[in-house]
PDB file of N, CA and C in Angstrom:
ATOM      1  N   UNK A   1      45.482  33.719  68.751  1.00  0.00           N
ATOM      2  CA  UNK A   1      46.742  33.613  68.048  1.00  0.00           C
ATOM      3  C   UNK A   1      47.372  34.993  67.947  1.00  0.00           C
ATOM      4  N   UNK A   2      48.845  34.954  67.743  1.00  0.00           N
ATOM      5  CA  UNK A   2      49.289  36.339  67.527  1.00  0.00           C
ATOM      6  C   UNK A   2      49.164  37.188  66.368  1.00  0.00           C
ATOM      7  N   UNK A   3      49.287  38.336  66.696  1.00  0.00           N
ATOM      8  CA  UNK A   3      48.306  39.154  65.525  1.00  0.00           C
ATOM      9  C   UNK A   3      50.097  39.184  64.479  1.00  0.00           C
ATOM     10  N   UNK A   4      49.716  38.730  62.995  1.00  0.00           N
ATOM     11  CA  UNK A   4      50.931  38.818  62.086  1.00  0.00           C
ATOM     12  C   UNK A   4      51.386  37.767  62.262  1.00  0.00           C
ATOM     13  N   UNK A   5      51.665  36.352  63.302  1.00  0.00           N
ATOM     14  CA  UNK A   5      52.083  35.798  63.033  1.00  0.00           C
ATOM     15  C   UNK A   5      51.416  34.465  62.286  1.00  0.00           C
ATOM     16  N   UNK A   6      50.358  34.700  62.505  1.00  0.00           N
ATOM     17  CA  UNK A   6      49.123  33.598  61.351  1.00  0.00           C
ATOM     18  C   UNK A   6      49.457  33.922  60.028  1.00  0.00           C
ATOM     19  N   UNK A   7      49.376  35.002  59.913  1.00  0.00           N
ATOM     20  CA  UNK A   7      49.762  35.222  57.893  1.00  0.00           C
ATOM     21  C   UNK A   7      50.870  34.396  57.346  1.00  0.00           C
ATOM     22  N   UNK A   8      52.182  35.049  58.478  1.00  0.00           N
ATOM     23  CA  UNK A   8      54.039  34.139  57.845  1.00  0.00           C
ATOM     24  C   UNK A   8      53.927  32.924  58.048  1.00  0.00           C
ATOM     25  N   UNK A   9      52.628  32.439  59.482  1.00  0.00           N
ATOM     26  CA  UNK A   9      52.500  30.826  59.089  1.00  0.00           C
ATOM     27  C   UNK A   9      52.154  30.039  58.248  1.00  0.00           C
ATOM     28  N   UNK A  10      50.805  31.082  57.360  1.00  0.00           N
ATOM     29  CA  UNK A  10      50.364  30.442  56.011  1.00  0.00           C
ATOM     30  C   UNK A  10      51.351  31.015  55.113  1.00  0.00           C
ATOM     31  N   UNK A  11      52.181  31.708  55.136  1.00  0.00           N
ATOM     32  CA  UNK A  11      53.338  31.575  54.045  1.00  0.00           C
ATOM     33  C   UNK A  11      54.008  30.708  53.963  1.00  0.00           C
ATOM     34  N   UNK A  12      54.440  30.587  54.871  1.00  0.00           N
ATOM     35  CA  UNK A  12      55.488  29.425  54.961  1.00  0.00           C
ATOM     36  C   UNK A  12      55.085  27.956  54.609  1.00  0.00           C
ATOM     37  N   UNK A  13      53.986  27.657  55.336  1.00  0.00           N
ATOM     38  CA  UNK A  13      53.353  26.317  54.808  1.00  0.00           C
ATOM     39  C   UNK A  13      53.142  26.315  53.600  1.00  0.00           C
ATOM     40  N   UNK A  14      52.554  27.580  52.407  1.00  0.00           N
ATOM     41  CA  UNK A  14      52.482  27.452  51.505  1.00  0.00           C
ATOM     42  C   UNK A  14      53.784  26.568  50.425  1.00  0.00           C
ATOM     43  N   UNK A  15      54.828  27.918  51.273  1.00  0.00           N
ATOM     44  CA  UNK A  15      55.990  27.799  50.849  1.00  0.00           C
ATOM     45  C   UNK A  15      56.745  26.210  51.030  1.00  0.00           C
ATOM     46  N   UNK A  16      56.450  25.455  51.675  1.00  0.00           N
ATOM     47  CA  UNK A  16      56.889  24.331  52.174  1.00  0.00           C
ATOM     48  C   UNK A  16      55.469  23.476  51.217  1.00  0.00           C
ATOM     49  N   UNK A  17      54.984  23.319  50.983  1.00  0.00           N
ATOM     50  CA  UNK A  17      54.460  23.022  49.959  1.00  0.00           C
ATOM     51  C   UNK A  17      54.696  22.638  48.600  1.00  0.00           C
ATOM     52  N   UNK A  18      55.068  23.934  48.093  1.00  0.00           N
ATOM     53  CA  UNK A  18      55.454  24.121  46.887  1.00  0.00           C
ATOM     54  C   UNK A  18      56.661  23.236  47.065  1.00  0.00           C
ATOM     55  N   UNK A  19      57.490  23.500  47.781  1.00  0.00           N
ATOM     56  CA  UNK A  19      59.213  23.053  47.402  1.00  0.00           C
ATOM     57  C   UNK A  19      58.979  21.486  47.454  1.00  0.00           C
ATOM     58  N   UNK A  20      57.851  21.176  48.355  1.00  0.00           N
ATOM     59  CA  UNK A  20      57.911  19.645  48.637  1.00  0.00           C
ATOM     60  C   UNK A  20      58.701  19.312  49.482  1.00  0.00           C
ATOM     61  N   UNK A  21      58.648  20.400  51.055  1.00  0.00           N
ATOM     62  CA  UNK A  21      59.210  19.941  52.299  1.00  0.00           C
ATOM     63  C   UNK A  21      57.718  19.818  53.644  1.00  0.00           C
ATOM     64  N   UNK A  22      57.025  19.679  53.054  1.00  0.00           N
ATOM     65  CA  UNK A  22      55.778  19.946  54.526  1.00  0.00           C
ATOM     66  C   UNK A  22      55.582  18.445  54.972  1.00  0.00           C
ATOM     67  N   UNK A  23      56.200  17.855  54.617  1.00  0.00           N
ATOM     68  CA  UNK A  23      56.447  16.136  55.344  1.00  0.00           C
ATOM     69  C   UNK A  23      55.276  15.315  55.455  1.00  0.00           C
ATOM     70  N   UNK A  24      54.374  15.355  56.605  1.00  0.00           N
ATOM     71  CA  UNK A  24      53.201  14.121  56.146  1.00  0.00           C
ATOM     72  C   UNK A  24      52.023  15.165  55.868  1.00  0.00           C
ATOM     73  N   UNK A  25      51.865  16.393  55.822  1.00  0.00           N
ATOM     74  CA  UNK A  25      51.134  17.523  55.241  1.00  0.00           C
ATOM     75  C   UNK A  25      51.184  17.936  53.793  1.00  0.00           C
ATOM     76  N   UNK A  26      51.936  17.086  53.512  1.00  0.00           N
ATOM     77  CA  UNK A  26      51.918  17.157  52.242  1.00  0.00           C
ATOM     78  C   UNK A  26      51.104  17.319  51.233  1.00  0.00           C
ATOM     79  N   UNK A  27      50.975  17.897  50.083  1.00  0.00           N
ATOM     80  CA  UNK A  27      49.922  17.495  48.917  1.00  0.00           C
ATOM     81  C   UNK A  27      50.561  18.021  47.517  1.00  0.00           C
ATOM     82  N   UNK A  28      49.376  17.763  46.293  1.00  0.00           N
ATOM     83  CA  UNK A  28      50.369  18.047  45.063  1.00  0.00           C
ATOM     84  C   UNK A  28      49.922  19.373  44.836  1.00  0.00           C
ATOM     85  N   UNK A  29      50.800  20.517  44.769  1.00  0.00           N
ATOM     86  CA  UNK A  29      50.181  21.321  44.609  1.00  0.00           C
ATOM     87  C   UNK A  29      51.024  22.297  43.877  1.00  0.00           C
ATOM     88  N   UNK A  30      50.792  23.108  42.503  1.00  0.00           N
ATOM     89  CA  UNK A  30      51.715  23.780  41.925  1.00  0.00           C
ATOM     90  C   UNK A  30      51.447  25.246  42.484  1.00  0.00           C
ATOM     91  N   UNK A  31      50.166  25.800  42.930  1.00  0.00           N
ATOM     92  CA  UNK A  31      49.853  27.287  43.348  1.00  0.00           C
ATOM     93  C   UNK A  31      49.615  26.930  44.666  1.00  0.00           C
ATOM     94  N   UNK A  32      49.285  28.190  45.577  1.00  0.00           N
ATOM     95  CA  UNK A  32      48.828  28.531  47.119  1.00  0.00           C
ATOM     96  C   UNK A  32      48.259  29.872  47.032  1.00  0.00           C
ATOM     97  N   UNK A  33      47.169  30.077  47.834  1.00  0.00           N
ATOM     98  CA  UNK A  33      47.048  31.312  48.359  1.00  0.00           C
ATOM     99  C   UNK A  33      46.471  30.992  49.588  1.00  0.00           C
ATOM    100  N   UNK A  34      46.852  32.365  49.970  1.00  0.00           N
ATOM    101  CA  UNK A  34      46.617  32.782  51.592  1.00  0.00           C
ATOM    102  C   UNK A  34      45.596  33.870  51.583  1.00  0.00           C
ATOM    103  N   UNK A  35      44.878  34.212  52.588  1.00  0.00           N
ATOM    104  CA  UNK A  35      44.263  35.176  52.791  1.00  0.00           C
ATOM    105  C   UNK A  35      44.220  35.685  54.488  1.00  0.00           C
ATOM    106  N   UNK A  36      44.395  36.921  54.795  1.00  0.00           N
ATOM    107  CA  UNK A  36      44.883  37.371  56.393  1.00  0.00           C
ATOM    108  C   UNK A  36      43.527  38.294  55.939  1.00  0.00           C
ATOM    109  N   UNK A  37      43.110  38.385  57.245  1.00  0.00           N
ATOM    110  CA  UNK A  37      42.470  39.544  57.470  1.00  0.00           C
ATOM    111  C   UNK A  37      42.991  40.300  59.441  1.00  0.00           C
ATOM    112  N   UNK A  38      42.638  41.417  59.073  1.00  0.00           N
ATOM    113  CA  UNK A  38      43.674  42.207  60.424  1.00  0.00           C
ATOM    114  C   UNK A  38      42.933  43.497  60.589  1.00  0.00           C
ATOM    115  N   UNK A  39      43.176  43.710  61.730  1.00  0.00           N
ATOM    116  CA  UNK A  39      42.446  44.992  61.880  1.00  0.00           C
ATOM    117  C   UNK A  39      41.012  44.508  62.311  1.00  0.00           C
ATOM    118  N   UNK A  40      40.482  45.345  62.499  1.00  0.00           N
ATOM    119  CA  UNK A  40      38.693  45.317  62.327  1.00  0.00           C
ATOM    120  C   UNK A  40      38.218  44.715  61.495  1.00  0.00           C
ATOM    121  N   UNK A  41      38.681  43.949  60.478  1.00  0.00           N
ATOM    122  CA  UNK A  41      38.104  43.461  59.073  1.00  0.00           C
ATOM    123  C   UNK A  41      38.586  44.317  58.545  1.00  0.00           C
ATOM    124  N   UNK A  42      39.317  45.877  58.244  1.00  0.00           N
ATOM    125  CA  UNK A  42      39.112  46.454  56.923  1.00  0.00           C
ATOM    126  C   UNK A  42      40.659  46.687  56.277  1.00  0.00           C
ATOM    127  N   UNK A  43      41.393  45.173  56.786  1.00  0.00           N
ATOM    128  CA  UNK A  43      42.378  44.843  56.454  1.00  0.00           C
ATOM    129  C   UNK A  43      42.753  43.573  55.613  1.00  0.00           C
ATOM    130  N   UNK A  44      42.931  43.480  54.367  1.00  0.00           N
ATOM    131  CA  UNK A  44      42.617  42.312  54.095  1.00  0.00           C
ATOM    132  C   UNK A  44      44.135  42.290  53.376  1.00  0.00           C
ATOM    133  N   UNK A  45      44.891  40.787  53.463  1.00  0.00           N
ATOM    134  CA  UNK A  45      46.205  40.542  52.115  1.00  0.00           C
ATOM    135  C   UNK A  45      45.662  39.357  51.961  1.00  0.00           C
ATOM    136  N   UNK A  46      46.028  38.926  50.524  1.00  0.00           N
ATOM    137  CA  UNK A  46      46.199  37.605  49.991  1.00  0.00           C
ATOM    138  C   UNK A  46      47.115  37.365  48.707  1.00  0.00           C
ATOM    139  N   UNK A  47      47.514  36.601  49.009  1.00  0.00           N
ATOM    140  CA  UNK A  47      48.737  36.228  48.808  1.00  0.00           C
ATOM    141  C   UNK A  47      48.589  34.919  47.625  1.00  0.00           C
ATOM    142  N   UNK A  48      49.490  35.115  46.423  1.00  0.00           N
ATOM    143  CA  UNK A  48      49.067  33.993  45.282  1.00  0.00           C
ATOM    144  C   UNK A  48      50.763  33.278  45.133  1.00  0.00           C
ATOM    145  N   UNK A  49      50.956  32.192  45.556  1.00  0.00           N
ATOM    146  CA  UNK A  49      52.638  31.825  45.346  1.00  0.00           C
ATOM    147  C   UNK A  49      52.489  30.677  44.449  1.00  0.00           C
ATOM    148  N   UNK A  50      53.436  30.498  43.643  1.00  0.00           N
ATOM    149  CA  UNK A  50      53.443  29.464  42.467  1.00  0.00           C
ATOM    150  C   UNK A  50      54.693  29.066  42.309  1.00  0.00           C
ATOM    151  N   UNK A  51      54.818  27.676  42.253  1.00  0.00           N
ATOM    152  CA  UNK A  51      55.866  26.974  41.862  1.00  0.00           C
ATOM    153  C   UNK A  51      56.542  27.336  40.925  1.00  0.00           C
ATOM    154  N   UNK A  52      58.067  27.367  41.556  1.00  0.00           N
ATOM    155  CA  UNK A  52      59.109  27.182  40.527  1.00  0.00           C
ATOM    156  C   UNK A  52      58.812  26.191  39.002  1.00  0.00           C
ATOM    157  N   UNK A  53      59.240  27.217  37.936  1.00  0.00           N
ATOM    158  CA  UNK A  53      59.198  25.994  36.569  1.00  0.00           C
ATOM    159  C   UNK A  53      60.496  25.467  36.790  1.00  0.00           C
TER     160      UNK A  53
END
């Protein structure tokens, strides 16, 4: 896979999630996180997104 573009994919799905657009992927879900790792391993983000109140 391309390097950076796996992370904005689990953003986005997250993000499509939350709003309640990911269509038959759907689930109930008020939080997401992601986790990328890059580099050699000694790169790590993760990412915590939470629904709009």
């Amino acid at each position: 896979h391309p390097l950076g573009a796996s992370g904005v994919a689990q953003g986005v799905e997250i993000y499509e999630q939350l709003v309640g657009e990911a269509g038959d992927r759907q689930v109930d879900a008020e939080v997401g996180l992601c986790c990328n790792v890059g580099g050699f391993g000694n790169c790590v983000i993760t990412t915590i997104m939470e629904a709009a109140r």
